[in-house]
N, C-alpha and C. Protein backbone atom coordinates (compact mmCIF):
# COMPACT_ATOMS: atom_id res chain seq x y z
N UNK A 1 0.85 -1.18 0.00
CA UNK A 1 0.00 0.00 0.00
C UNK A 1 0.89 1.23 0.00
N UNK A 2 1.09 2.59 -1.04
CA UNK A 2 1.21 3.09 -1.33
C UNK A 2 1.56 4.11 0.18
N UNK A 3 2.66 4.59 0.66
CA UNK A 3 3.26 5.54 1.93
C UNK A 3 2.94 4.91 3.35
N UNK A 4 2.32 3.13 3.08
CA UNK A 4 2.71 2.55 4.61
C UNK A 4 4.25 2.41 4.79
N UNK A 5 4.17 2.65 6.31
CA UNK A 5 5.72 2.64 6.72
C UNK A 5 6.43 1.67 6.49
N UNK A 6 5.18 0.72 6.99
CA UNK A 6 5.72 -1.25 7.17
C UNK A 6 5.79 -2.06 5.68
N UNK A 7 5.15 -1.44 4.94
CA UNK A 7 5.18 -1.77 3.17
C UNK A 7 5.88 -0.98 2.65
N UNK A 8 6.73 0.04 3.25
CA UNK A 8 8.54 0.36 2.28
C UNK A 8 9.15 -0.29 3.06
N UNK A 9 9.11 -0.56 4.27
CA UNK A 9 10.18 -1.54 5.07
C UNK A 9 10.61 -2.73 4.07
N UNK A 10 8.95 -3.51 3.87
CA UNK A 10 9.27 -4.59 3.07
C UNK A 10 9.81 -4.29 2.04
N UNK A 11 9.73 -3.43 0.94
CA UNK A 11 10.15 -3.08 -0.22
C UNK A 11 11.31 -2.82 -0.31
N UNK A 12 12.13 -2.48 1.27
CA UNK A 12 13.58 -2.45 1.09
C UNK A 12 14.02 -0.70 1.00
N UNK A 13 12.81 0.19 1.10
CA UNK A 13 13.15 1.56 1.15
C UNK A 13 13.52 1.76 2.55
N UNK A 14 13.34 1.67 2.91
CA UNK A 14 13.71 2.20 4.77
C UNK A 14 13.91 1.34 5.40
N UNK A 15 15.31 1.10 5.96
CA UNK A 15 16.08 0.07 6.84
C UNK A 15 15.69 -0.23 7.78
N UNK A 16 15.52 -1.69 8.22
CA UNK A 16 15.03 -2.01 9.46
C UNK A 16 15.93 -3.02 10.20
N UNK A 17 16.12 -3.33 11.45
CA UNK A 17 17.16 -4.50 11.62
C UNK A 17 16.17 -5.65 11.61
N UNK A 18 16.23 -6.51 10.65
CA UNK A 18 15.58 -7.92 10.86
C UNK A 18 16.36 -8.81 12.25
N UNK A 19 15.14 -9.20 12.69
CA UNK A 19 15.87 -10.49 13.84
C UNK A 19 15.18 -11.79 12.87
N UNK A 20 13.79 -11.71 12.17
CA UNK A 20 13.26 -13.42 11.37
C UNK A 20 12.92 -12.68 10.71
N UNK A 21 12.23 -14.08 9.81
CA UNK A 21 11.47 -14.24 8.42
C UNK A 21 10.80 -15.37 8.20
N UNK A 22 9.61 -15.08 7.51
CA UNK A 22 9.14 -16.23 6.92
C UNK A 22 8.90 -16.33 5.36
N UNK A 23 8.37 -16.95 4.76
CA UNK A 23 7.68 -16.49 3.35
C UNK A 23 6.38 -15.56 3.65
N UNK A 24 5.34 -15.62 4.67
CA UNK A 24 4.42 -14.68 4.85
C UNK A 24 4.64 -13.27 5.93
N UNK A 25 6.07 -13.49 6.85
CA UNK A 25 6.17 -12.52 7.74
C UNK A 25 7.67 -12.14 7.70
N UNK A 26 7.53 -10.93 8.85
CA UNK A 26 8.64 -10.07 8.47
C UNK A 26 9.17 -9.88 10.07
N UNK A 27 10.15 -9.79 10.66
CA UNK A 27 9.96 -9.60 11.93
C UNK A 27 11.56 -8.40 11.86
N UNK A 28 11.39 -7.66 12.87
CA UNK A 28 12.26 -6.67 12.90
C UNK A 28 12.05 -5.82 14.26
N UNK A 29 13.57 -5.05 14.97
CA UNK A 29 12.90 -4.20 16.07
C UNK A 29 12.56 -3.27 16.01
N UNK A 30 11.67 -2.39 16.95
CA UNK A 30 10.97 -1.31 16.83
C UNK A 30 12.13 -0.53 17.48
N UNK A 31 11.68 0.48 16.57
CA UNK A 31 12.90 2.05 16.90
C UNK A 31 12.67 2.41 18.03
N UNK A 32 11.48 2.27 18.59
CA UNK A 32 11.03 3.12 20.18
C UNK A 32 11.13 1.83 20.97
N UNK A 33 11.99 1.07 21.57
CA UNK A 33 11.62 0.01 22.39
C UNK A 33 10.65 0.16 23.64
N UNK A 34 10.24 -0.32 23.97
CA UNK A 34 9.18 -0.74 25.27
C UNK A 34 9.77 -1.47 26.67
N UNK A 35 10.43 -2.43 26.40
CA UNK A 35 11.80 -3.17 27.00
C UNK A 35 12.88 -3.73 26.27
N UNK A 36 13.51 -4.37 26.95
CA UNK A 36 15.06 -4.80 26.40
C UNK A 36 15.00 -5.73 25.42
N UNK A 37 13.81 -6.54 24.63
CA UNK A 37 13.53 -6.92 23.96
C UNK A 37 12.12 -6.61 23.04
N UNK A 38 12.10 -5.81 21.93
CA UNK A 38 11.01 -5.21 21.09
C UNK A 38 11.16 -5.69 19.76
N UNK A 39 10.24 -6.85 19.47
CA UNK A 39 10.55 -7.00 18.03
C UNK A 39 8.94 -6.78 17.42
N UNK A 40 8.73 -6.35 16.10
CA UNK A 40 7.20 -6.48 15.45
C UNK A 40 7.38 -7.32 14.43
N UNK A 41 6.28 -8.19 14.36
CA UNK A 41 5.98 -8.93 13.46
C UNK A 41 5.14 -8.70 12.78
N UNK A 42 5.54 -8.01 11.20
CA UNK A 42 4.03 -8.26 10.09
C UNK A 42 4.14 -8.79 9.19
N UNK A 43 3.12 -9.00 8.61
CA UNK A 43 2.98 -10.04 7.28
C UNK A 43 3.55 -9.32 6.39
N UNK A 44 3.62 -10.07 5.64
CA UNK A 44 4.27 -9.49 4.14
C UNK A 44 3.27 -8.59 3.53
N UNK A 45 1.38 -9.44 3.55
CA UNK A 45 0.75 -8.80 3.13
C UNK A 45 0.21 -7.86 4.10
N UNK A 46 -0.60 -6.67 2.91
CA UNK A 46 -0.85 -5.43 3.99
C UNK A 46 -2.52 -6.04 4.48
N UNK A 47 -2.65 -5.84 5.61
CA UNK A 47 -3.63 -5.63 6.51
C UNK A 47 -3.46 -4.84 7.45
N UNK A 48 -4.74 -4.03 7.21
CA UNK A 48 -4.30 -2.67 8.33
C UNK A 48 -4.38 -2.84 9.30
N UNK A 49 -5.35 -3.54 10.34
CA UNK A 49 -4.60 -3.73 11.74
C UNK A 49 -5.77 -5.54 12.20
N UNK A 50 -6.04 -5.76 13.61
CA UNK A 50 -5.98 -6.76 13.93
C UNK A 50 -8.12 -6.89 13.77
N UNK A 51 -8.04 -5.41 13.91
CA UNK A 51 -9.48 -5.24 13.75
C UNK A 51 -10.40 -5.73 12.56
N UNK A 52 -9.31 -5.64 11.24
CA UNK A 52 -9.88 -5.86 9.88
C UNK A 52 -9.53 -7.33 9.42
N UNK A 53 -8.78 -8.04 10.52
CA UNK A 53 -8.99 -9.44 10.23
C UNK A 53 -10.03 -10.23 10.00
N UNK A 54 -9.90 -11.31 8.71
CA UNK A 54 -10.78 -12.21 8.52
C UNK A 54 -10.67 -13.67 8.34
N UNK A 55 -11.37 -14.34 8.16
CA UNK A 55 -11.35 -15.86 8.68
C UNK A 55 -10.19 -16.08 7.54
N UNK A 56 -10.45 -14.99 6.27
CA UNK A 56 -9.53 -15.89 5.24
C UNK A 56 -7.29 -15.41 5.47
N UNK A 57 -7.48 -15.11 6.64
CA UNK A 57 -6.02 -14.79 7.01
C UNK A 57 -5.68 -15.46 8.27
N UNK A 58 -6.14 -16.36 7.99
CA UNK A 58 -5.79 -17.50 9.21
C UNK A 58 -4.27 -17.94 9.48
N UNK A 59 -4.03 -18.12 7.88
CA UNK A 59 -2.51 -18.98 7.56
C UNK A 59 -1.95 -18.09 7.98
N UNK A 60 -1.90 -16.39 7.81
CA UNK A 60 -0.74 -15.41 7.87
C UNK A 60 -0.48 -15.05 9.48
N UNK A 61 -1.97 -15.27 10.35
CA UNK A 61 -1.82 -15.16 11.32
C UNK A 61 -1.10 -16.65 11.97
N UNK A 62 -1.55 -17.40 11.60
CA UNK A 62 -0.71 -18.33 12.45
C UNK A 62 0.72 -18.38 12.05
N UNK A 63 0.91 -17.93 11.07
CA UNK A 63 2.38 -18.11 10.69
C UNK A 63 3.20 -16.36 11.49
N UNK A 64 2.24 -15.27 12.08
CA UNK A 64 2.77 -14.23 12.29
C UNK A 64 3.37 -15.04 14.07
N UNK A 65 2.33 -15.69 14.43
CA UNK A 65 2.77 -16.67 15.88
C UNK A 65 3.94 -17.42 15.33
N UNK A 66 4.19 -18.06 15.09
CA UNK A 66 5.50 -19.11 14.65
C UNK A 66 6.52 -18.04 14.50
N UNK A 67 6.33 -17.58 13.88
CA UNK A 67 7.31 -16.30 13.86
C UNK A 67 7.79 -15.74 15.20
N UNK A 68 6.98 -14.89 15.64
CA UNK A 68 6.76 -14.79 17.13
C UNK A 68 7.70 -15.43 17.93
N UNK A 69 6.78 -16.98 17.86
CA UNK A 69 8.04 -18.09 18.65
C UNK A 69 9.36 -18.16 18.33
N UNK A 70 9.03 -18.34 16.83
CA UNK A 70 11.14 -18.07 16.67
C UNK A 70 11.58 -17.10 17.32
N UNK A 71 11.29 -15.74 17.21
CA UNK A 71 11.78 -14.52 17.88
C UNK A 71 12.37 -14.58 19.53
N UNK A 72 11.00 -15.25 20.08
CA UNK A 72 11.48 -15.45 21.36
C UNK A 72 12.34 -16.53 21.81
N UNK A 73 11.99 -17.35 20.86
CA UNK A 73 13.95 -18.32 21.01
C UNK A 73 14.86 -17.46 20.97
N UNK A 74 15.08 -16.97 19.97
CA UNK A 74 16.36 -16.25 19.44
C UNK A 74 16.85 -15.77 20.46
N UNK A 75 16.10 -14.51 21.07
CA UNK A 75 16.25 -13.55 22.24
C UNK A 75 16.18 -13.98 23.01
N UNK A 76 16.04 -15.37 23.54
CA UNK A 76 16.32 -15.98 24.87
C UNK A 76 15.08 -16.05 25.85
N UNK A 77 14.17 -15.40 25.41
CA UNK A 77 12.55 -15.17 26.21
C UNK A 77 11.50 -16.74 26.14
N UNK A 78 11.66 -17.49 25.29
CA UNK A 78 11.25 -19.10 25.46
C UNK A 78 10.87 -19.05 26.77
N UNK A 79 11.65 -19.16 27.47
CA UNK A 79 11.58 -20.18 29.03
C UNK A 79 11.47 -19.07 29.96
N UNK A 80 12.00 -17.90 29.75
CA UNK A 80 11.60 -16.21 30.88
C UNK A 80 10.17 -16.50 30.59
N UNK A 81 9.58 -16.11 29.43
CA UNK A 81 7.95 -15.53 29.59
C UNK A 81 8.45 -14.25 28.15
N UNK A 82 7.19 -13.93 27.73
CA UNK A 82 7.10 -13.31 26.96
C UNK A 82 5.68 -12.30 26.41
N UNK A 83 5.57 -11.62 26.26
CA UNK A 83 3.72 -10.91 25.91
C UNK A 83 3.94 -10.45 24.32
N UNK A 84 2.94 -10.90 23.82
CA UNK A 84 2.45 -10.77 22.35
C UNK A 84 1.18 -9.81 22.37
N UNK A 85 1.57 -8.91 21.71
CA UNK A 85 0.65 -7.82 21.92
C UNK A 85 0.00 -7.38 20.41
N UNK A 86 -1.44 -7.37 19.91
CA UNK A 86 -1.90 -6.79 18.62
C UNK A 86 -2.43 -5.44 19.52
N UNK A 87 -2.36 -4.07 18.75
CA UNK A 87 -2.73 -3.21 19.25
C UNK A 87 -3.72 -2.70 17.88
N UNK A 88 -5.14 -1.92 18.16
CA UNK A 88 -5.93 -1.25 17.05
C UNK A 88 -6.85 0.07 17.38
N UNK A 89 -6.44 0.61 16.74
CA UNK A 89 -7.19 2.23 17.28
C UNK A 89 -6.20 3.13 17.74
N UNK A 90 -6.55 4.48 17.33
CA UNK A 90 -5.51 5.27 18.52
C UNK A 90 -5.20 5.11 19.43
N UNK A 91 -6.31 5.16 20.56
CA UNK A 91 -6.72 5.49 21.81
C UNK A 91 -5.92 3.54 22.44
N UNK A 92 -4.76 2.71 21.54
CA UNK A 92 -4.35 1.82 21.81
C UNK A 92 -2.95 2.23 21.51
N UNK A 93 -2.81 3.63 21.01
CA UNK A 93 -1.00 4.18 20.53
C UNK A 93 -0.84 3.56 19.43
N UNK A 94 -1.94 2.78 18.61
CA UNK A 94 -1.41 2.16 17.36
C UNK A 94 -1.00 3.33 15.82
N UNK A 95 0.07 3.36 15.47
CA UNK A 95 0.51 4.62 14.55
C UNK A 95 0.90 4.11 13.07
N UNK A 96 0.78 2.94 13.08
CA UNK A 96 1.34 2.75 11.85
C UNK A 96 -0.01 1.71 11.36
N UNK A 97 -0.66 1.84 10.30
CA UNK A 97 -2.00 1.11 9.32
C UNK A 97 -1.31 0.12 9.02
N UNK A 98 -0.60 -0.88 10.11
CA UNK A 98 0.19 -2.23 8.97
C UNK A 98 -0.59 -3.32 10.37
N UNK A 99 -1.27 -4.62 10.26
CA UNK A 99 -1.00 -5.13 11.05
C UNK A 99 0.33 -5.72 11.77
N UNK A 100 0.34 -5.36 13.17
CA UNK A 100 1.93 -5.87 13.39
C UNK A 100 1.31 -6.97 14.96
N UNK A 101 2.56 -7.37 15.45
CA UNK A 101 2.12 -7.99 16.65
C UNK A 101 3.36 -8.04 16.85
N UNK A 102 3.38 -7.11 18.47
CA UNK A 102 4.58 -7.20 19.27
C UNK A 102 5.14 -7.90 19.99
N UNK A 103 6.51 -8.51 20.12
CA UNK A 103 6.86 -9.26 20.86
C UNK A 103 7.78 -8.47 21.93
N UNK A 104 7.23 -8.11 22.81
CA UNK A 104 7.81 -8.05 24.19
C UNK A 104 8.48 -8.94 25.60
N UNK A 105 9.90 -8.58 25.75
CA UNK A 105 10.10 -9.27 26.89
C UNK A 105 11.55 -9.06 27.65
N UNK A 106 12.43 -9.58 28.48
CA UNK A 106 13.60 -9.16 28.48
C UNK A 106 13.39 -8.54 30.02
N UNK A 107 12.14 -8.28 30.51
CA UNK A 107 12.13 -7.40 31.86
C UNK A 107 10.33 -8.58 32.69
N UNK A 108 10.54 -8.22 33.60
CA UNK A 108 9.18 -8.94 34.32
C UNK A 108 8.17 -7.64 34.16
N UNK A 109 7.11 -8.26 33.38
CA UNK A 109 6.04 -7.35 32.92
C UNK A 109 4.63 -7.28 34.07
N UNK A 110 4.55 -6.10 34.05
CA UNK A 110 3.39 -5.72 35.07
C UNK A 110 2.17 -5.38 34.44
N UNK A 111 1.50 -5.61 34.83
CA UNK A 111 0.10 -5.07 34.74
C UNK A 111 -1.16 -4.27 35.76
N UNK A 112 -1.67 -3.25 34.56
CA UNK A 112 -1.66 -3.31 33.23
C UNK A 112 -0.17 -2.88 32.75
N UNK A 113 -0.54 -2.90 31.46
CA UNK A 113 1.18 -2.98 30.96
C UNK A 113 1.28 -1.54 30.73
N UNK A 114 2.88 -1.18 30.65
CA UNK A 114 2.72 0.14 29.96
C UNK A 114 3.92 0.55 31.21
């Protein structure tokens, strides 16, 4: 989609540090971390957020989890604990029209979060 942030990422216009990949997802860290471990995961394809999901993006979502899981191997969060977060709407800080899903972890998380 035409001036999403997360669809020039993919396109290779604006650098991101990849930590995974899949054939349907993209995983990379967020510039603003949250804790000592911030990675987002989105699909390759554009869907604008978690709200406009439909039954027929099942595969991309389960494959955005697998992903996910790799991530938190990588970074060592497996066996700590970890929070997977979809955020939608402003009034949730969501800023970018790409579905993403955060992988947070690296610190003992409180709640509510934030």
């Amino acid at each position: 989609m035409d001036g999403c942030l997360f669809c020039r990422i993919l396109a290779g216009e604006i650098p991101a540090k990849e930590v995974a990949s899949s054939e349907r997802t993209f995983a990379f860290r967020d510039i603003n971390p949250g804790a000592p471990t911030h990675v987002l995961v989105i699909p390759r394809e554009h869907i604008e957020n978690a709200g406009t999901v439909e039954a027929s993006h099942g595969d991309v979502l389960a494959e955005m989890i697998t992903t996910a899981q790799q991530v938190a191997q990588l970074e060592g969060l497996a066996d700590r604990g970890y929070r997977l977060v979809f955020n939608v709407g402003e009034d949730s800080g969501n800023t970018v029209p790409h579905l993403h899903l955060h992988v947070i972890g690296g610190r003992i998380m409180g709640w509510p979060p934030g």
